[in-house]
Structures are given as C-alpha cells and as structure tokens.
N, C-alpha and C. Protein backbone atom coordinates (compact mmCIF):
# COMPACT_ATOMS: atom_id res chain seq x y z
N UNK A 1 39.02 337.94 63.36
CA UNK A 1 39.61 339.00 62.57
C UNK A 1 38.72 339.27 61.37
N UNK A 2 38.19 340.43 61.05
CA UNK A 2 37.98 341.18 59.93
C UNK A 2 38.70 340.94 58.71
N UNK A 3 38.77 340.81 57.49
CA UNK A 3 39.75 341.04 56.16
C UNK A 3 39.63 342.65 56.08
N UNK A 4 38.17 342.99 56.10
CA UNK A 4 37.78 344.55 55.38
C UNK A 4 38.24 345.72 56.48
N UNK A 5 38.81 345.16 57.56
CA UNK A 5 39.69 345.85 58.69
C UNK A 5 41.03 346.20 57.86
N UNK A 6 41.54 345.49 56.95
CA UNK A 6 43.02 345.60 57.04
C UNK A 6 43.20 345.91 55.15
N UNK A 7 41.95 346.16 54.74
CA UNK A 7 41.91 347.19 53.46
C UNK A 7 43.04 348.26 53.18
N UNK A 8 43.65 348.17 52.24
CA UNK A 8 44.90 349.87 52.32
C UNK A 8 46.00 349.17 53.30
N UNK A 9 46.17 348.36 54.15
CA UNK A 9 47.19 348.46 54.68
C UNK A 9 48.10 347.41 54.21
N UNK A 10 49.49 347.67 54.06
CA UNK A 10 49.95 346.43 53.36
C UNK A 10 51.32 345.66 54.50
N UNK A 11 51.54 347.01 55.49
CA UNK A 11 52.73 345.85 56.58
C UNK A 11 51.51 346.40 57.81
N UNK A 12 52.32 345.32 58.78
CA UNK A 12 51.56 345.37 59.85
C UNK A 12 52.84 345.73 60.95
N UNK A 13 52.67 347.00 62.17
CA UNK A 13 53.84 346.69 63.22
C UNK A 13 53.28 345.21 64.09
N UNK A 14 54.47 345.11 64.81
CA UNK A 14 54.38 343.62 65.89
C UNK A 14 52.94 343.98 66.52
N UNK A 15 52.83 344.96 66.95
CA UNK A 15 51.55 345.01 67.77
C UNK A 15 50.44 344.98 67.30
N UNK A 16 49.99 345.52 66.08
CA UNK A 16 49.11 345.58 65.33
C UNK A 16 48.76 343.90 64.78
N UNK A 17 49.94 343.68 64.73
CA UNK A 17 50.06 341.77 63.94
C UNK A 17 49.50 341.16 65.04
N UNK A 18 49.73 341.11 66.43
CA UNK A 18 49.58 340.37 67.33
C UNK A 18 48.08 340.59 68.05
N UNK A 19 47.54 341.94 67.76
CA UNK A 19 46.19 342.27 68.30
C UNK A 19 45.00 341.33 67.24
N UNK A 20 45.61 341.32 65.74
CA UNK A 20 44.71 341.18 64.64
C UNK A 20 44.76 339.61 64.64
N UNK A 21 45.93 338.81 65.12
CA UNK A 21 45.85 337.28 65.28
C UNK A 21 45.46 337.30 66.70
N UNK A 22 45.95 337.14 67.86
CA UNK A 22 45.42 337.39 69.10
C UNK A 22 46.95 335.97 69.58
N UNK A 23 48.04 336.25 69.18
CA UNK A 23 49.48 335.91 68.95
C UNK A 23 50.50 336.92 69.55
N UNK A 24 51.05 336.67 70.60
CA UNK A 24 51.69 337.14 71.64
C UNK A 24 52.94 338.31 70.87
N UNK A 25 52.76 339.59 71.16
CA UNK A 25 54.27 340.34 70.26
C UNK A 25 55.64 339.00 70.87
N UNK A 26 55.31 338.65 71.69
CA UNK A 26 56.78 338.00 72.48
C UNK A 26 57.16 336.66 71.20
N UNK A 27 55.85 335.85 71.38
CA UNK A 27 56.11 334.86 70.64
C UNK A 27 56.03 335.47 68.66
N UNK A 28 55.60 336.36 68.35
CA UNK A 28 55.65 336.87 67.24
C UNK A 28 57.55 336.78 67.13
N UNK A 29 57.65 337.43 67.74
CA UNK A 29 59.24 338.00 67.99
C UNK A 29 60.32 336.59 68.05
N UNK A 30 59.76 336.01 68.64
CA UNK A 30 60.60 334.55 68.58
C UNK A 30 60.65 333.64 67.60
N UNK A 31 59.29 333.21 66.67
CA UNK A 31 59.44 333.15 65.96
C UNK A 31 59.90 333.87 64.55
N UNK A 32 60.15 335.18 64.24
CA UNK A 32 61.33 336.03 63.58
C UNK A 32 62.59 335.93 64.31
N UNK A 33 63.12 335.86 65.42
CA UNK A 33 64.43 334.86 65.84
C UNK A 33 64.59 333.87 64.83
N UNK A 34 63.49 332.88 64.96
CA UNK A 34 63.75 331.94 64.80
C UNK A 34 63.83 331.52 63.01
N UNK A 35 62.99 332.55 62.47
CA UNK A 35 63.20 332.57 61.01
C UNK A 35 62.28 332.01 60.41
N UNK A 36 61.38 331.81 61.44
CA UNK A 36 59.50 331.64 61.02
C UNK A 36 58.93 332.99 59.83
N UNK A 37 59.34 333.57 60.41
CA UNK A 37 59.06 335.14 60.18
C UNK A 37 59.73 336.24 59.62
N UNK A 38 59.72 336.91 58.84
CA UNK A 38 60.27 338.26 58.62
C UNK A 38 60.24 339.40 58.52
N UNK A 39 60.71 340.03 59.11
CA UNK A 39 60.11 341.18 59.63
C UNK A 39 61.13 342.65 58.83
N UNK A 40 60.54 343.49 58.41
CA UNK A 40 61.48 344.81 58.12
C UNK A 40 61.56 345.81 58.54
N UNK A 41 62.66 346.41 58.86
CA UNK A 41 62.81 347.40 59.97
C UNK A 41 62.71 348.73 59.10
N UNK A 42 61.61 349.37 59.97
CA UNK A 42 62.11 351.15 59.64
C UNK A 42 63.14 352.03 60.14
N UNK A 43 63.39 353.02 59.74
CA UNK A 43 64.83 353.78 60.03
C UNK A 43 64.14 354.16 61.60
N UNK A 44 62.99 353.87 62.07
CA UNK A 44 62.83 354.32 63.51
C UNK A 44 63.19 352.74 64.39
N UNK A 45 63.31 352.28 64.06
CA UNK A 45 63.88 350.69 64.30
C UNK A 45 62.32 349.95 64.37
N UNK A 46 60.75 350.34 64.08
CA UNK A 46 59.73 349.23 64.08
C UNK A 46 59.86 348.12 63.32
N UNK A 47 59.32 347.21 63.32
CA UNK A 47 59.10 345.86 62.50
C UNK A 47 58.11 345.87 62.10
N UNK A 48 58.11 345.72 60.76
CA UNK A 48 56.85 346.06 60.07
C UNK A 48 56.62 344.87 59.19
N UNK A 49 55.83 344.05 59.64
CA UNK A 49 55.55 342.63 58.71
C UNK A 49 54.43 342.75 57.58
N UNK A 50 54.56 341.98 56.47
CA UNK A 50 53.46 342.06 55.26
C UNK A 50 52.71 340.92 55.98
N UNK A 51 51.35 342.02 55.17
CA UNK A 51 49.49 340.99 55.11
C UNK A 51 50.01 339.79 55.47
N UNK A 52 51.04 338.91 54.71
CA UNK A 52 51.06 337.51 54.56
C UNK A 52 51.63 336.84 55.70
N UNK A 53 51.50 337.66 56.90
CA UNK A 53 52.13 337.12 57.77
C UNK A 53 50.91 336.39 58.84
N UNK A 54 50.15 337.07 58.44
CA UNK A 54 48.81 336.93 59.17
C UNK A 54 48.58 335.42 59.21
N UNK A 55 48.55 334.68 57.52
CA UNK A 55 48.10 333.50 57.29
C UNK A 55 49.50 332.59 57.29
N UNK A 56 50.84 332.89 57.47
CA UNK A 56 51.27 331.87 57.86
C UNK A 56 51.71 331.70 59.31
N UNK A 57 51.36 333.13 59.89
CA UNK A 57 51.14 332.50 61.91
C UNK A 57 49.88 331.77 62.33
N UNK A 58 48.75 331.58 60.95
CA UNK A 58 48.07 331.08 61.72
C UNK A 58 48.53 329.21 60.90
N UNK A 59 49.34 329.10 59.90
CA UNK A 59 49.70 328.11 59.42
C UNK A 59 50.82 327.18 61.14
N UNK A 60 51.48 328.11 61.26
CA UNK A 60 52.30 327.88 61.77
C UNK A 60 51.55 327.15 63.17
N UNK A 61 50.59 328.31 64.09
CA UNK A 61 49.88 327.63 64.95
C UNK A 61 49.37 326.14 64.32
N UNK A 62 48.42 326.01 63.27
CA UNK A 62 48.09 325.02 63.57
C UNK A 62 48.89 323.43 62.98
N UNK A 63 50.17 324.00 62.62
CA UNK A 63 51.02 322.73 62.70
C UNK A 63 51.96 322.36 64.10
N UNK A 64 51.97 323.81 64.78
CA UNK A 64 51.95 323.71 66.22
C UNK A 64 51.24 322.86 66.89
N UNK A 65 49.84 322.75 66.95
CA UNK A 65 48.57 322.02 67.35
C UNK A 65 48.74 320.77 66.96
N UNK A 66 49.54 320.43 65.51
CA UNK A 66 49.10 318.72 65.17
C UNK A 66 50.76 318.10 65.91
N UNK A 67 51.37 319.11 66.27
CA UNK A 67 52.47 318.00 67.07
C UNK A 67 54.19 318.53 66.90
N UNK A 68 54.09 319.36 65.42
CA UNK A 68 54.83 319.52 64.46
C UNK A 68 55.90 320.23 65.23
N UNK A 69 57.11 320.43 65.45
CA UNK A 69 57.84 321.04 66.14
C UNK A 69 58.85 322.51 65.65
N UNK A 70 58.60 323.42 65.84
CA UNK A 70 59.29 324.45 64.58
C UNK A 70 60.05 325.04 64.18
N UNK A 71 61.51 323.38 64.64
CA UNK A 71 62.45 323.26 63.25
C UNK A 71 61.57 322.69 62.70
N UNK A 72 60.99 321.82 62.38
CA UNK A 72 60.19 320.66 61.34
C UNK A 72 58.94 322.29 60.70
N UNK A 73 58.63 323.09 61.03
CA UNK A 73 58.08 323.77 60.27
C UNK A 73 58.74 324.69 59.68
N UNK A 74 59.63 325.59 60.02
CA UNK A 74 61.10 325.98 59.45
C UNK A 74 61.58 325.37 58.26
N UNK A 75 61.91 323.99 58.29
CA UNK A 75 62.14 323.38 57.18
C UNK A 75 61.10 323.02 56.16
N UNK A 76 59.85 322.81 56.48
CA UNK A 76 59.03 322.67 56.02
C UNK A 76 58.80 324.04 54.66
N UNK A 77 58.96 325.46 55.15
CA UNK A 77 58.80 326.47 54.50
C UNK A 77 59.90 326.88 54.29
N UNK A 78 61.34 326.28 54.31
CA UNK A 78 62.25 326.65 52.97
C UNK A 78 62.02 325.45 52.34
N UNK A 79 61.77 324.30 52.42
CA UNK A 79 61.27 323.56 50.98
C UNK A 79 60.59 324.36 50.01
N UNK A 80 58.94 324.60 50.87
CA UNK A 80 57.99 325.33 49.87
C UNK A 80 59.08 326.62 49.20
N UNK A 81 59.91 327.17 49.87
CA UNK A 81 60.54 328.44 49.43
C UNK A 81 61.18 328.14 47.90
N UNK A 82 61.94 327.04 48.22
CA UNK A 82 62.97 326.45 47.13
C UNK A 82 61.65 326.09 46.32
N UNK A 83 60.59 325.35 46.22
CA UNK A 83 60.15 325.09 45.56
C UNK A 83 59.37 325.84 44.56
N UNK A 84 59.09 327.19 45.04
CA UNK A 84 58.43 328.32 44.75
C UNK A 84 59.67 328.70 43.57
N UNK A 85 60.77 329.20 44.02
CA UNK A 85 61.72 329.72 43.27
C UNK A 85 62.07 328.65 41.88
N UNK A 86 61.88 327.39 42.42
CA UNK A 86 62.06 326.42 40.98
C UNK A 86 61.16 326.29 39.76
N UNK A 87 59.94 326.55 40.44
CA UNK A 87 58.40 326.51 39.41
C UNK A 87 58.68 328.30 39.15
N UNK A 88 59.02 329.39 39.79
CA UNK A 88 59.40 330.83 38.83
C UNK A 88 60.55 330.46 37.85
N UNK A 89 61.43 329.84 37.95
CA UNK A 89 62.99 329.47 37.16
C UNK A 89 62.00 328.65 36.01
N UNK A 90 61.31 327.88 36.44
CA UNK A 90 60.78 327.55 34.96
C UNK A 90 59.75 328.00 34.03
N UNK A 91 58.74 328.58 34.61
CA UNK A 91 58.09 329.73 34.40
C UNK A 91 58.81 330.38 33.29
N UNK A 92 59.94 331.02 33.44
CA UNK A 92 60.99 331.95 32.83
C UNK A 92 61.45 331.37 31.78
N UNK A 93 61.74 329.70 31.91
CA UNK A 93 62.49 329.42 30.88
C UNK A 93 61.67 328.86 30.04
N UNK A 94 60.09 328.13 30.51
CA UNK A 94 58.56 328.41 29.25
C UNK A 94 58.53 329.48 28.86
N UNK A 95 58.51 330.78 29.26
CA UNK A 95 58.69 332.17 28.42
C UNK A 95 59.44 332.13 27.76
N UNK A 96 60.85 331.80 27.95
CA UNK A 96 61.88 331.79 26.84
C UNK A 96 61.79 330.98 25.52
N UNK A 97 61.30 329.94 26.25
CA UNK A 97 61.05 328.93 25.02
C UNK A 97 60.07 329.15 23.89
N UNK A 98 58.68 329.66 24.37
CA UNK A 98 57.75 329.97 23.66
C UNK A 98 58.10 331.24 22.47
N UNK A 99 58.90 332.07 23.05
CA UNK A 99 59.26 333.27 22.45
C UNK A 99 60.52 332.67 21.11
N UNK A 100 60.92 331.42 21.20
CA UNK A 100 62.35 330.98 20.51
C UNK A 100 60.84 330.07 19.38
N UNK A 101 59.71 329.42 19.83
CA UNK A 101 59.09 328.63 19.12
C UNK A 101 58.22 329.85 17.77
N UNK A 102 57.67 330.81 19.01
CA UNK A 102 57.35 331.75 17.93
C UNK A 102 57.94 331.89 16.97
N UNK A 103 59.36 332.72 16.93
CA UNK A 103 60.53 332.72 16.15
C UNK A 103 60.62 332.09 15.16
N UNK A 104 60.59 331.00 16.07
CA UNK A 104 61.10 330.03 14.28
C UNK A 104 59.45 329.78 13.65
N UNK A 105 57.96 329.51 14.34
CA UNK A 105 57.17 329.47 13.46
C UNK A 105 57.17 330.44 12.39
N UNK A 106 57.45 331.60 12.64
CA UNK A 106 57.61 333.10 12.28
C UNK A 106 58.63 332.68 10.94
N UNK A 107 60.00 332.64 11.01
CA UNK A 107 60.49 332.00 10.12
C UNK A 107 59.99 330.99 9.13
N UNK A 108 59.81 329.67 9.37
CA UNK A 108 59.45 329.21 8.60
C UNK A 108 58.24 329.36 7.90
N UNK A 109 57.33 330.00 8.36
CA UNK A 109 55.98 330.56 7.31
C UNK A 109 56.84 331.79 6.48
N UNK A 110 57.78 331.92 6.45
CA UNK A 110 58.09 333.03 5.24
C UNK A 110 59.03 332.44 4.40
N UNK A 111 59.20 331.17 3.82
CA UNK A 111 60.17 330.31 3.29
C UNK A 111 58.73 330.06 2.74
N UNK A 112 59.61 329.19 1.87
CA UNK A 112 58.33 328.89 0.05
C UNK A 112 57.82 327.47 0.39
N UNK A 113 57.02 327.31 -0.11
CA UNK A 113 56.17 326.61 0.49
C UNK A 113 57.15 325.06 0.56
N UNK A 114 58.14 324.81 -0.55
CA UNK A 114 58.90 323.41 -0.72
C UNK A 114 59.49 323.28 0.50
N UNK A 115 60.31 324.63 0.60
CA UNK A 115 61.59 324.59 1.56
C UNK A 115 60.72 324.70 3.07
N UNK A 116 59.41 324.91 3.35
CA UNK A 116 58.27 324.83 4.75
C UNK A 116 58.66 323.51 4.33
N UNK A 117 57.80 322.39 3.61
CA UNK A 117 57.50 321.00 3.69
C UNK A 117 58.94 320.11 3.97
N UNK A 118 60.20 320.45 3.47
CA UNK A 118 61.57 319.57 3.62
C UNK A 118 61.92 320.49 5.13
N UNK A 119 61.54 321.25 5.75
CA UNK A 119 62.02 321.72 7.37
C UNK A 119 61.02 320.76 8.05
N UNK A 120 59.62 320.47 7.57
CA UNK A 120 59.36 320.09 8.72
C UNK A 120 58.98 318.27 8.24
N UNK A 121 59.48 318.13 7.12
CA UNK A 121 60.07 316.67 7.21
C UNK A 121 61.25 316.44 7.78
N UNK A 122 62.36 317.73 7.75
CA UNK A 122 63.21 316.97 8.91
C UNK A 122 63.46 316.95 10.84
N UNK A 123 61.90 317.40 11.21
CA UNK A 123 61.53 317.74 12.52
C UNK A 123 61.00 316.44 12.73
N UNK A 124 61.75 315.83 14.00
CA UNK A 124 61.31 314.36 14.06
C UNK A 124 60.23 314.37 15.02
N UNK A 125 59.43 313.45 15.05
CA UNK A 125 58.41 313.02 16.09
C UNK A 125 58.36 313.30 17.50
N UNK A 126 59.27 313.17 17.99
CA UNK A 126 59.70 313.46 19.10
C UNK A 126 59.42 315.02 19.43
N UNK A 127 60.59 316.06 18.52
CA UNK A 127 60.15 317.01 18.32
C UNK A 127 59.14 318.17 18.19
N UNK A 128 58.18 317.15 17.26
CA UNK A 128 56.86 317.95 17.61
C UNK A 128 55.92 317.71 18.89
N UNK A 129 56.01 316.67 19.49
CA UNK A 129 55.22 316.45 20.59
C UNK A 129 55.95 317.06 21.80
N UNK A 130 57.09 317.30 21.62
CA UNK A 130 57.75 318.00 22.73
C UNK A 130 57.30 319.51 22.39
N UNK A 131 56.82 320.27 21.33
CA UNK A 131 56.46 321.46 20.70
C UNK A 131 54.93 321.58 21.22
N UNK A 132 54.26 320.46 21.07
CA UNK A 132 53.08 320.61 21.10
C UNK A 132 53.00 320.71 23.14
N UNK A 133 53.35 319.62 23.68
CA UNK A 133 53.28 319.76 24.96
C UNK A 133 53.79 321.00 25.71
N UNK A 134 55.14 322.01 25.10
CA UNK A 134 55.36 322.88 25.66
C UNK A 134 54.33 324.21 25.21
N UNK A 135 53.53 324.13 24.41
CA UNK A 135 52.76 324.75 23.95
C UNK A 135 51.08 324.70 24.67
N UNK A 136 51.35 323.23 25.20
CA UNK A 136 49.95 323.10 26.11
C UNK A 136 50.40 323.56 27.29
N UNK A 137 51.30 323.53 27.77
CA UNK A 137 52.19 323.86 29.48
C UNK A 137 51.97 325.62 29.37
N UNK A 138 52.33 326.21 27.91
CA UNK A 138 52.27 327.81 27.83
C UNK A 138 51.00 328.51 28.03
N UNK A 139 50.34 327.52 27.57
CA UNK A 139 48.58 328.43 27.16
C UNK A 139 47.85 327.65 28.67
C-alpha cells in the first residue's frame, strides 16, 4: 500500500478498505460484527470507515498471527479505549488545575509584599512540590 495514494481521503468504503489492505470485504465485515471495527453508514446505506482503520486491521492481523484470539483482541482495545479516555479526563483536569494555579499566582503577586511572604509561609511543603510537579506534568 501507498500512504500518498490515500492523500485527501479521510473514510474509506468496505471495498476500497479491503483492496488497499488486501483483507477480505467478508472478513472486514465480520470483524465490524464483531466490534473490531466501526464502520458509518451513509443515508445510501455504504460503510464508510476512517484512515485509522487501515492500521488497526493490520494490528489486528498480526495479533491474529501471534495466536491471539479476537475476543482477547476485542478486549484488548476497549482497555486501550478506557485508557485513552482516562489520560483525556486528566489532561482536562491538568488544564483545570493549571488555570486555578495561575489564578492564585495572579493573586498573590498583587498583595503587598508582607501579606505575599505570611501566604506563602503558610503553604506547606508538601504543597509546593505538589505545585511544582503539576507544573512539570503541564509544560
């Protein structure tokens, strides 16, 4: 397969998917049964799969090849799924956080210089290294 073949195009129909892997429309189709796959229908009823289907039928073959059976790869890729969605959920909540740290740096540089030094004598140790590490995790 070419990459610079499939430039501009962003779904593929079953047939087109199955010519460009050299992956049976039948077994394409079975595995979307089976929930390997997903496929979206146009109002003419085609199945029109994204680019990314390309590289996980050929994932899929070759855990096919080492033995792997595909419930055991099925499950395999709603782990990665769940796991994907947990590292975005936190993602979101480092954005949140960073935006609440700004904030208050923001704040406290506009307080006089006494009332800066007694805030961040009462920010315990802990505190700042948990500031500093979520600050290395942001950048």
């Amino acid at each position: 397969m070419v990459w610079s073949d499939l430039i501009g195009i962003e779904k593929l129909k079953i047939g087109e998917l199955a010519e460009k892997t050299g992956i049976t429309k039948r077994t394409i189709d079975y595995y979307t049964t089976l929930g390997l796959l997903e496929a979206e229908r146009s109002a003419s009823n085609y199945r029109y799969y994204p680019l990314e289907t390309i590289e996980k039928l050929r994932i899929i073959e070759e855990k096919k090849s080492s033995g792997m059976s595909l419930e055991a790869i099925k499950k395999q890729f709603e782990k990665e799924q769940i796991e994907e969605v947990d590292i975005q959920e936190l993602r979101l909540q480092m954005q949140y956080l960073e935006k609440e740290v700004s904030h208050l740096l923001e704040q406290i540089n506009t307080e006089e210089e006494t009332t800066q030094h007694n805030i961040k004598q009462k920010i315990s140790t802990e505190s700042i290294a948990l500031m500093q590490s979520l600050l290395l995790l942001i950048t």
